[in-house]
N, C-alpha and C. Protein backbone atom coordinates (compact mmCIF):
# COMPACT_ATOMS: atom_id res chain seq x y z
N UNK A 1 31.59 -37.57 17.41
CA UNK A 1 31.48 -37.43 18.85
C UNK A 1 32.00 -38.70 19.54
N UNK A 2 32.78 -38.30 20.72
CA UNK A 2 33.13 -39.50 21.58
C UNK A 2 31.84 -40.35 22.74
N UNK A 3 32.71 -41.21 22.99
CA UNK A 3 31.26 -41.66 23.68
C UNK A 3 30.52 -41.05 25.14
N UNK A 4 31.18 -40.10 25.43
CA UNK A 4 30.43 -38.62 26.16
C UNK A 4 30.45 -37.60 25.98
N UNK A 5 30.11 -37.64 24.59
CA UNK A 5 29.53 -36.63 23.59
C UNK A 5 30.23 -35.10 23.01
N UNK A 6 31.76 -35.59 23.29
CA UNK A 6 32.63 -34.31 23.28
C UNK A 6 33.39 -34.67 21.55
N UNK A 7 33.15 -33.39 20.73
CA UNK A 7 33.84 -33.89 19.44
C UNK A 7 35.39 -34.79 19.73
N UNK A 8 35.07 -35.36 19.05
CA UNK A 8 36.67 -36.43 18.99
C UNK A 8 37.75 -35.53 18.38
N UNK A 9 37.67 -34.83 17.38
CA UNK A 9 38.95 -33.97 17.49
C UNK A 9 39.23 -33.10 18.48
N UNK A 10 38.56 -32.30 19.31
CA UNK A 10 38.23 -31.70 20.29
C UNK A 10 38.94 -32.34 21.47
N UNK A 11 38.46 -33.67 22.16
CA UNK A 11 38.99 -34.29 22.86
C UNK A 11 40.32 -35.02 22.25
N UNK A 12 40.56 -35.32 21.38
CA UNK A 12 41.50 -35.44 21.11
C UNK A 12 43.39 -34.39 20.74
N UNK A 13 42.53 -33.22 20.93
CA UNK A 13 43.23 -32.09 21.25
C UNK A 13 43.71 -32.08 22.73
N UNK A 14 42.45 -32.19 23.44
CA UNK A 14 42.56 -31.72 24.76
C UNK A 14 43.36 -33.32 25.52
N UNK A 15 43.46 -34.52 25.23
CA UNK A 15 43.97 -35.35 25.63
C UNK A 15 45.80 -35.42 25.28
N UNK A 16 45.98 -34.89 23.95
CA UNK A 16 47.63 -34.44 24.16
C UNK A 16 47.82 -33.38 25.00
N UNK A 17 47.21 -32.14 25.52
CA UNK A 17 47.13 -31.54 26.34
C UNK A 17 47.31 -32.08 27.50
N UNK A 18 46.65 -32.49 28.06
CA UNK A 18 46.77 -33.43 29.64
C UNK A 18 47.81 -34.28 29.59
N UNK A 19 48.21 -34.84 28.42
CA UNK A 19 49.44 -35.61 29.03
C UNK A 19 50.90 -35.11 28.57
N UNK A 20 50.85 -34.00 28.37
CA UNK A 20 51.77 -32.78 28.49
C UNK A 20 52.03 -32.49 30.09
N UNK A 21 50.58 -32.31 30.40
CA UNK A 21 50.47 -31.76 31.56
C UNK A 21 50.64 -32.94 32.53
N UNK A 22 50.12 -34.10 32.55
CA UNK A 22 50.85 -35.22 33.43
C UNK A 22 52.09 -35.43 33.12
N UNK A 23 52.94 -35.15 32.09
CA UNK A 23 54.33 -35.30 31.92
C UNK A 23 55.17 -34.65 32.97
N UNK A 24 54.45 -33.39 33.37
CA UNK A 24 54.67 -32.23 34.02
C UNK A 24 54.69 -32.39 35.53
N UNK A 25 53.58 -33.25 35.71
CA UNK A 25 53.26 -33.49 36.92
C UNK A 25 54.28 -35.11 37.92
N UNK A 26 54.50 -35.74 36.68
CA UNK A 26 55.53 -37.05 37.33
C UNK A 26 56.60 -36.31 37.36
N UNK A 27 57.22 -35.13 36.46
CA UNK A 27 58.52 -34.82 37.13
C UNK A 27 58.77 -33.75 38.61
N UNK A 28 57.39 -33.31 38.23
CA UNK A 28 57.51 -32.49 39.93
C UNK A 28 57.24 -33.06 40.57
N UNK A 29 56.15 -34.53 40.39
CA UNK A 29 56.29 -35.23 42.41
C UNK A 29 57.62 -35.66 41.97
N UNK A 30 58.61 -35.99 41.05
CA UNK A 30 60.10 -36.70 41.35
C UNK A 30 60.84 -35.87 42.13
N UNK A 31 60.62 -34.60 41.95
CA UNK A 31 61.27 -33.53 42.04
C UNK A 31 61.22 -33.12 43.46
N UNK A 32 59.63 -33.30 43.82
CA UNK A 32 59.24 -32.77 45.20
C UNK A 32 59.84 -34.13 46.65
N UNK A 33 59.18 -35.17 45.69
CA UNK A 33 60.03 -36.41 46.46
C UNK A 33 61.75 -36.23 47.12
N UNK A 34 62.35 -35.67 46.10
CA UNK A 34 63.68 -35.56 46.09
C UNK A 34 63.84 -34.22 47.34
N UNK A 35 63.42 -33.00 47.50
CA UNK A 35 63.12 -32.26 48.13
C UNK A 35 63.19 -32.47 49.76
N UNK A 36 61.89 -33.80 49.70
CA UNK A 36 61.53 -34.43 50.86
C UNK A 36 62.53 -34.94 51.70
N UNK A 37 63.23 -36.02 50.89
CA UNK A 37 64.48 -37.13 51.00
C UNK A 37 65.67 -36.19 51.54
N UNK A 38 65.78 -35.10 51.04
CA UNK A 38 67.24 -34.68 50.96
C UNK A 38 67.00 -33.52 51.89
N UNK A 39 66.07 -32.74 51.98
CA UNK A 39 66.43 -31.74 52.61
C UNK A 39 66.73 -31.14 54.32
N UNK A 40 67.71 -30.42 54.33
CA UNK A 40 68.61 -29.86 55.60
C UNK A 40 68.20 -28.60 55.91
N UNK A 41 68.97 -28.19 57.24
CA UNK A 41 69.06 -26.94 57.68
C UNK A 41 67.66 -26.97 58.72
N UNK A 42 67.28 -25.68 59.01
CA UNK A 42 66.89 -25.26 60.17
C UNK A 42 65.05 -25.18 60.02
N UNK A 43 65.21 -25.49 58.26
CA UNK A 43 63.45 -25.16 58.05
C UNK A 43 63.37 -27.03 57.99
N UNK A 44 64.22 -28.20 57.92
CA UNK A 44 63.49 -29.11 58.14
C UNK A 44 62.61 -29.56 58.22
N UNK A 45 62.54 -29.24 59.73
CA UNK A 45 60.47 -30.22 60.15
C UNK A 45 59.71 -29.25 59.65
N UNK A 46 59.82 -28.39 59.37
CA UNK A 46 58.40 -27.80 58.66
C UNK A 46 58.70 -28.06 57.08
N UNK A 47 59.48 -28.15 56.76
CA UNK A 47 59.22 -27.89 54.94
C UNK A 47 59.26 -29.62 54.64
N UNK A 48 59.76 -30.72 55.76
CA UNK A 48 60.05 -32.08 55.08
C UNK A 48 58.51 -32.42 55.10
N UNK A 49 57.83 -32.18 56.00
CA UNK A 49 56.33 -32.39 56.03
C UNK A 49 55.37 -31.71 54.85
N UNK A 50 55.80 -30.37 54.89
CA UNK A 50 55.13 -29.78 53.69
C UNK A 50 55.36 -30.22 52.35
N UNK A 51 56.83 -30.46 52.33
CA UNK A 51 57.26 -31.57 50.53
C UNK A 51 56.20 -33.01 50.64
N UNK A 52 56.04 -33.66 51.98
CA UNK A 52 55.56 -35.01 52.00
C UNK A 52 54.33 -34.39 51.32
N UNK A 53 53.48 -33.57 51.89
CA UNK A 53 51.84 -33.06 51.96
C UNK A 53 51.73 -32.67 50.10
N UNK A 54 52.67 -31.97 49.85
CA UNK A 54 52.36 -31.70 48.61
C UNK A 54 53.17 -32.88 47.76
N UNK A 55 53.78 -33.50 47.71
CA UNK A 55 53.98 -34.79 46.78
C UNK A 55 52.95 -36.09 46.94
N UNK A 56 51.98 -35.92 47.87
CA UNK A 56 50.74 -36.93 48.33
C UNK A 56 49.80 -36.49 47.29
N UNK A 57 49.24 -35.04 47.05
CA UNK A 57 48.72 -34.23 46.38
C UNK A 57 49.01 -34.55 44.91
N UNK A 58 50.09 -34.29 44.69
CA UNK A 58 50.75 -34.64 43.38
C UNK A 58 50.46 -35.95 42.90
N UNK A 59 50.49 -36.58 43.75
CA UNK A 59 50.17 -38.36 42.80
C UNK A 59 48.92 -38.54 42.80
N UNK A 60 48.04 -38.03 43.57
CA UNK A 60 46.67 -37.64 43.31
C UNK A 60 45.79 -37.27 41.86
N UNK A 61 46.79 -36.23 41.63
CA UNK A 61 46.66 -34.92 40.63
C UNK A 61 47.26 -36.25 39.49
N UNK A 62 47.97 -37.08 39.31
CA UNK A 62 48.44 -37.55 38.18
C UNK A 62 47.66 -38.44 37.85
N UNK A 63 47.28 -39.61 38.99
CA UNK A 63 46.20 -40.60 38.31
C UNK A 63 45.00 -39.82 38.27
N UNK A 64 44.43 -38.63 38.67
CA UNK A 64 43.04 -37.74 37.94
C UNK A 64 42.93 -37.64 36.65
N UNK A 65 44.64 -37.06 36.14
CA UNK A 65 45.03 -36.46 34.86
C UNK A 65 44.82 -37.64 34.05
N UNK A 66 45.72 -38.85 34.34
CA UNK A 66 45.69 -40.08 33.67
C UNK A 66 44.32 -40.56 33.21
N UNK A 67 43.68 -40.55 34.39
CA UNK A 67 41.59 -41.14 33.85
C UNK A 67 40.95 -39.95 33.46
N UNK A 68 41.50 -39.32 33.62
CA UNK A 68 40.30 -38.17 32.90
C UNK A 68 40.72 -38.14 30.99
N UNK A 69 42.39 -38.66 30.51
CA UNK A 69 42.45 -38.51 29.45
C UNK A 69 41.99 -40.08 28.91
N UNK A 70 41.77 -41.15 29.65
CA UNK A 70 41.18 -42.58 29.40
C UNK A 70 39.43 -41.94 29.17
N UNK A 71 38.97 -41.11 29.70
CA UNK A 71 37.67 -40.94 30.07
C UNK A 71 37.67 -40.15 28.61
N UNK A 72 38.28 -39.12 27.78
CA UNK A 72 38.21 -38.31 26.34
C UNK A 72 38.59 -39.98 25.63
N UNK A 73 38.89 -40.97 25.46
CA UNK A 73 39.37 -41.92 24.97
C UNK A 73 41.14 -42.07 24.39
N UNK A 74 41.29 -41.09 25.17
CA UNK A 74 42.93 -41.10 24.84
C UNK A 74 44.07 -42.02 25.44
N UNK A 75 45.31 -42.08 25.21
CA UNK A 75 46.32 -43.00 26.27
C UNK A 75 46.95 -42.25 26.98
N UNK A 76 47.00 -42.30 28.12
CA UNK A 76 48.37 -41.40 28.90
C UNK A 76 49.34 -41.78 28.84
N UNK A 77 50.17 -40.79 28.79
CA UNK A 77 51.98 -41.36 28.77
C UNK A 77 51.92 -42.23 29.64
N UNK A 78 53.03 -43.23 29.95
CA UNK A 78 53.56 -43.51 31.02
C UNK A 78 54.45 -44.46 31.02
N UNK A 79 55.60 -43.37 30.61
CA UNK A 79 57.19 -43.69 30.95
C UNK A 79 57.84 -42.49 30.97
N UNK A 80 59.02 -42.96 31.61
CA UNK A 80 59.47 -41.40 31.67
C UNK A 80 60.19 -40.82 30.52
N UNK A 81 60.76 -41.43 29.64
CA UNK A 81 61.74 -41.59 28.42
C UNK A 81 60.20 -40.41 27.85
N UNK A 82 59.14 -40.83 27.79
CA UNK A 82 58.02 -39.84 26.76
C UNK A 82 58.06 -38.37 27.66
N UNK A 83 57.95 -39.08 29.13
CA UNK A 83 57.63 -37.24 29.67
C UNK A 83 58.75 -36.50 29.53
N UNK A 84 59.96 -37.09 29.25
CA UNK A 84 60.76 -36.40 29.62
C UNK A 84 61.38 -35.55 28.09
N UNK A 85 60.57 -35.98 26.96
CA UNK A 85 60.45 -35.43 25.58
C UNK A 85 59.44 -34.40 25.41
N UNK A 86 58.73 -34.76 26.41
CA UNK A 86 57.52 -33.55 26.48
C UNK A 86 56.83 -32.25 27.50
N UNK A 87 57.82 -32.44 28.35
CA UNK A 87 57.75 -31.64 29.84
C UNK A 87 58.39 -30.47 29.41
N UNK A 88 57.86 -29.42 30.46
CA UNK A 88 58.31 -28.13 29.88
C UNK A 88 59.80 -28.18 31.23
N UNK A 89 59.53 -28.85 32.54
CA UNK A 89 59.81 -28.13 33.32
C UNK A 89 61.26 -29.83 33.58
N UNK A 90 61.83 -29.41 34.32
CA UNK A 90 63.07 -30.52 33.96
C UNK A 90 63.28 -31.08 35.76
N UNK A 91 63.67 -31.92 35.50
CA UNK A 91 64.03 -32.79 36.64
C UNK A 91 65.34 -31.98 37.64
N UNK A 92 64.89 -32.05 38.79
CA UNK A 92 65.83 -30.70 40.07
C UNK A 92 66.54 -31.98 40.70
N UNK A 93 67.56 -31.87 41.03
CA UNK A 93 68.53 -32.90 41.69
C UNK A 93 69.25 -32.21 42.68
N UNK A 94 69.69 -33.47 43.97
CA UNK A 94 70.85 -32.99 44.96
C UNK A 94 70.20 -31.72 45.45
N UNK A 95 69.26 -30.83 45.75
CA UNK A 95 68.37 -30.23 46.32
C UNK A 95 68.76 -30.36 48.05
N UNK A 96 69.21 -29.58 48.63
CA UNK A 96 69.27 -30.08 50.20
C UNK A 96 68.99 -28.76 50.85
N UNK A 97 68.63 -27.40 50.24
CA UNK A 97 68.47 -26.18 50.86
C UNK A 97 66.99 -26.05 50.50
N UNK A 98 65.71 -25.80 51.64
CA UNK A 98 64.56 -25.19 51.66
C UNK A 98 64.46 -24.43 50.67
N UNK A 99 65.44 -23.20 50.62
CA UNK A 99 64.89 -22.06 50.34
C UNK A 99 65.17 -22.36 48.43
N UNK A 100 65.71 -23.16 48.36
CA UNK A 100 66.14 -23.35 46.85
C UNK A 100 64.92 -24.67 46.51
N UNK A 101 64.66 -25.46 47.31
CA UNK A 101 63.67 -26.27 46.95
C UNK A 101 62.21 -25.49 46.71
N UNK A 102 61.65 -24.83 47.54
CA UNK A 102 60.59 -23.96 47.49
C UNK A 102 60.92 -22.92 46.64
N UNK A 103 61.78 -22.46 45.56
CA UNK A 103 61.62 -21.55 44.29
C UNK A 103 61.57 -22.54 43.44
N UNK A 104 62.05 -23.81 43.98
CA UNK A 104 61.68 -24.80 42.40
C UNK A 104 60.48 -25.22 41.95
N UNK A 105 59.77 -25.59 43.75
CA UNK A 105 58.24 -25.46 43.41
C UNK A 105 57.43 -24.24 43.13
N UNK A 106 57.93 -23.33 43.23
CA UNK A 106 57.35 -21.93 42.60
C UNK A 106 57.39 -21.92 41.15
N UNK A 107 58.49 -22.08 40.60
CA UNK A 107 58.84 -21.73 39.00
C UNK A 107 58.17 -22.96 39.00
N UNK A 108 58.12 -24.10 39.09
CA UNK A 108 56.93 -25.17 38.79
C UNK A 108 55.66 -24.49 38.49
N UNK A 109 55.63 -24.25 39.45
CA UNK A 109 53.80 -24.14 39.49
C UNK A 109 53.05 -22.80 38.63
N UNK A 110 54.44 -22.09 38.56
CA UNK A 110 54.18 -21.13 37.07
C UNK A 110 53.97 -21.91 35.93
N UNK A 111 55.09 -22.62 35.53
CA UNK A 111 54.76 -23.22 33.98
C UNK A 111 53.19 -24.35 34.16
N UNK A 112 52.87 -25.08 36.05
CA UNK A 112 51.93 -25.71 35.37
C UNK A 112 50.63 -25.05 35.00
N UNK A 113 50.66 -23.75 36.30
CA UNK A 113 49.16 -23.11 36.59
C UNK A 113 48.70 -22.55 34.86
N UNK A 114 50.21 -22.09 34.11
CA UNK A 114 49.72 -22.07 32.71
C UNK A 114 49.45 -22.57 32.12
N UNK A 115 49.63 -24.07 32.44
CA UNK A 115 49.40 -25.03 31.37
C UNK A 115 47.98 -25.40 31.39
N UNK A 116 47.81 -25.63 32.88
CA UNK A 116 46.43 -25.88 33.28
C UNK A 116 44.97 -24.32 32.66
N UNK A 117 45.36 -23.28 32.88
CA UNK A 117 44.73 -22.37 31.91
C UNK A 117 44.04 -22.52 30.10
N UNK A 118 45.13 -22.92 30.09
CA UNK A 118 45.38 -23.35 28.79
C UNK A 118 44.43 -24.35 28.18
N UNK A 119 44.11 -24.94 28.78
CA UNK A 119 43.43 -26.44 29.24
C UNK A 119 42.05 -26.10 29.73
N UNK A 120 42.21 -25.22 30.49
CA UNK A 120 40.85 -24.93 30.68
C UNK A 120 39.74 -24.19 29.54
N UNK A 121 40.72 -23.30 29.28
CA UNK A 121 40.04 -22.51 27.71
C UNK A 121 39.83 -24.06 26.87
N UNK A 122 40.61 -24.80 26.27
CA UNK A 122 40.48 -25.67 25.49
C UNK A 122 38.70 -26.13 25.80
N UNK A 123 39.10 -27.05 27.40
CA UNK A 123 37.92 -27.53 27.81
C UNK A 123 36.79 -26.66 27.39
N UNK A 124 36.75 -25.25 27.70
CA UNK A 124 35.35 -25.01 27.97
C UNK A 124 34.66 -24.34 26.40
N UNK A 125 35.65 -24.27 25.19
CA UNK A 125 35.18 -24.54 23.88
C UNK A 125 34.90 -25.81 23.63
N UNK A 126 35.59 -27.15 24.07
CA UNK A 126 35.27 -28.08 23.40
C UNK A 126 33.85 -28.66 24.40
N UNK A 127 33.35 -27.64 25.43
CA UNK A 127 31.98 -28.33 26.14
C UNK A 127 32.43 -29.30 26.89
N UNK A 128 34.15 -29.33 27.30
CA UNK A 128 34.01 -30.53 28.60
C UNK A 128 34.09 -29.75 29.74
N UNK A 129 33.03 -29.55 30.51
CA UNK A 129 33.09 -29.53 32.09
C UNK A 129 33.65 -30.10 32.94
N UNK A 130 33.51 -31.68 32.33
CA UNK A 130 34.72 -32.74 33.11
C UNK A 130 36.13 -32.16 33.53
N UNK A 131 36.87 -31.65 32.66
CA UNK A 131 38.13 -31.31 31.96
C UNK A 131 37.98 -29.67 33.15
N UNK A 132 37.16 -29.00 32.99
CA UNK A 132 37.40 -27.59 33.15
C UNK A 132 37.16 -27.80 34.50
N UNK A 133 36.08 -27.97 35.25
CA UNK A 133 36.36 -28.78 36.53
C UNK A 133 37.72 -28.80 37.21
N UNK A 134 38.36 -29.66 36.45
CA UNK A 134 39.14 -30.45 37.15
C UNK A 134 40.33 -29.28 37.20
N UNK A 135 40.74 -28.69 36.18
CA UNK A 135 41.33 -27.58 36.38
C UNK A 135 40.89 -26.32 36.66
N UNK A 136 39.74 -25.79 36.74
CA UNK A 136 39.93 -24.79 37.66
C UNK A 136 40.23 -25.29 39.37
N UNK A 137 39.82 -26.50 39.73
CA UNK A 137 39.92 -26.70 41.01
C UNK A 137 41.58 -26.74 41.37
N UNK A 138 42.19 -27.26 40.28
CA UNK A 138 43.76 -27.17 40.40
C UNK A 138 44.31 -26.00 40.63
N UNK A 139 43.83 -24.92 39.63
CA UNK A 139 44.33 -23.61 39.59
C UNK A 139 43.78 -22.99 40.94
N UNK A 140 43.06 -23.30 41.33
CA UNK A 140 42.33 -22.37 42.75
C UNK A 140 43.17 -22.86 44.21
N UNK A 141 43.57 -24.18 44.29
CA UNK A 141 44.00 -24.41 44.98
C UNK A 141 45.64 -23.98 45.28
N UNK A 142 46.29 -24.68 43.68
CA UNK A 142 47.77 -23.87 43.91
C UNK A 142 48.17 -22.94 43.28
N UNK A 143 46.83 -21.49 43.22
CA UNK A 143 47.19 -20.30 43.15
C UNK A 143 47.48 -19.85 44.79
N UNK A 144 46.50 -20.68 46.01
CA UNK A 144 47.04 -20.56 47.22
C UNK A 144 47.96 -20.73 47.70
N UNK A 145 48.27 -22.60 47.25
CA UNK A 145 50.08 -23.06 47.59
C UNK A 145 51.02 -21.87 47.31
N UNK A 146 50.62 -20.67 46.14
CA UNK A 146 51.92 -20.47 45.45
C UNK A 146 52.06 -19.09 46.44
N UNK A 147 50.99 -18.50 47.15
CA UNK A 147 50.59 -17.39 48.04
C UNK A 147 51.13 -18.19 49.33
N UNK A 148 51.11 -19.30 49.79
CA UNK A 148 51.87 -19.15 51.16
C UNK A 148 53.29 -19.71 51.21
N UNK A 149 53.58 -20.32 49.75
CA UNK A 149 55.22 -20.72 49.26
C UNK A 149 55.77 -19.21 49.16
N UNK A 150 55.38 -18.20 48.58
CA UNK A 150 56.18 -16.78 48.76
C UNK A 150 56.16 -16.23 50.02
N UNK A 151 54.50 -16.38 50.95
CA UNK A 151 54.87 -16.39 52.06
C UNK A 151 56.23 -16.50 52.84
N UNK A 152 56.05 -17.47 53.06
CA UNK A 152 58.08 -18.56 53.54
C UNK A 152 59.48 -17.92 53.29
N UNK A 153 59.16 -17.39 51.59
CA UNK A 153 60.34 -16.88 50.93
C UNK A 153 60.21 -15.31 51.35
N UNK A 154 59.50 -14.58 51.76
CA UNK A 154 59.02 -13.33 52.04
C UNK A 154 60.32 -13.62 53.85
């Protein structure tokens, strides 16, 4: 057992897990950042604010991910050379159209909302609440983002 009482292989499962999933998460705020910076046309002021709002979110979501896998006793990645060996979802560039930036955060938030699932089952065999917590609150929230991002595209 670790020193909050979660088997060490267990947490040690679930800590390559999370930093899969933070791998995931530094390339979509890069991604969403880039979004922010670059994007044109007529949806502008509404979507440059909405990229800011959800890449604020995002760096949020990464140092959570980061201490919560310090908190199982694990290391988090952190460089990009590792995430970028271990990310499912790939770095979006030169991005300057809304409507193409907002399907990137869509197909994002497919591969993460699964990942985060995934993670949650783990958690709630290996008895961390900590862990399951933290992702269902993820999944609840941008199962909404992903309901008013089709919104937009609708």
């Amino acid at each position: 057992m670790n020193s909050i009482g979660i088997e060490s292989k267990k947490a040690e499962g679930l800590s390559k897990e999370l930093n899969n999933l933070l791998a995931n998460y530094q390339l979509f705020y890069m991604n969403v950042r880039g979004f922010h910076w670059n994007i044109k046309g007529r949806d502008f002021f509404e979507l440059h604010v909405k990229f800011e709002e959800l890449y604020d979110s995002l760096v949020i979501k990464v140092d959570e991910i980061a201490e919560r896998i310090l908190t199982l006793e694990g290391k988090p990645l952190h460089s990009f050379s590792e995430y970028f060996k271990v990310a499912k979802i790939e770095e979006v560039v030169n991005v300057t159209s809304g409507v193409d930036g907002v399907q990137s955060i869509l197909d994002t938030y497919k591969v993460i909302i699964s990942m985060q699932r995934e993670i949650l089952e783990l958690a709630g065999d290996a008895g961390d609440e900590g862990t399951a917590a933290l992702m269902s609150d993820y999944i609840r929230e941008q199962e909404k983002e992903v309901w008013m991002y089709n919104s937009f595209m609708s």
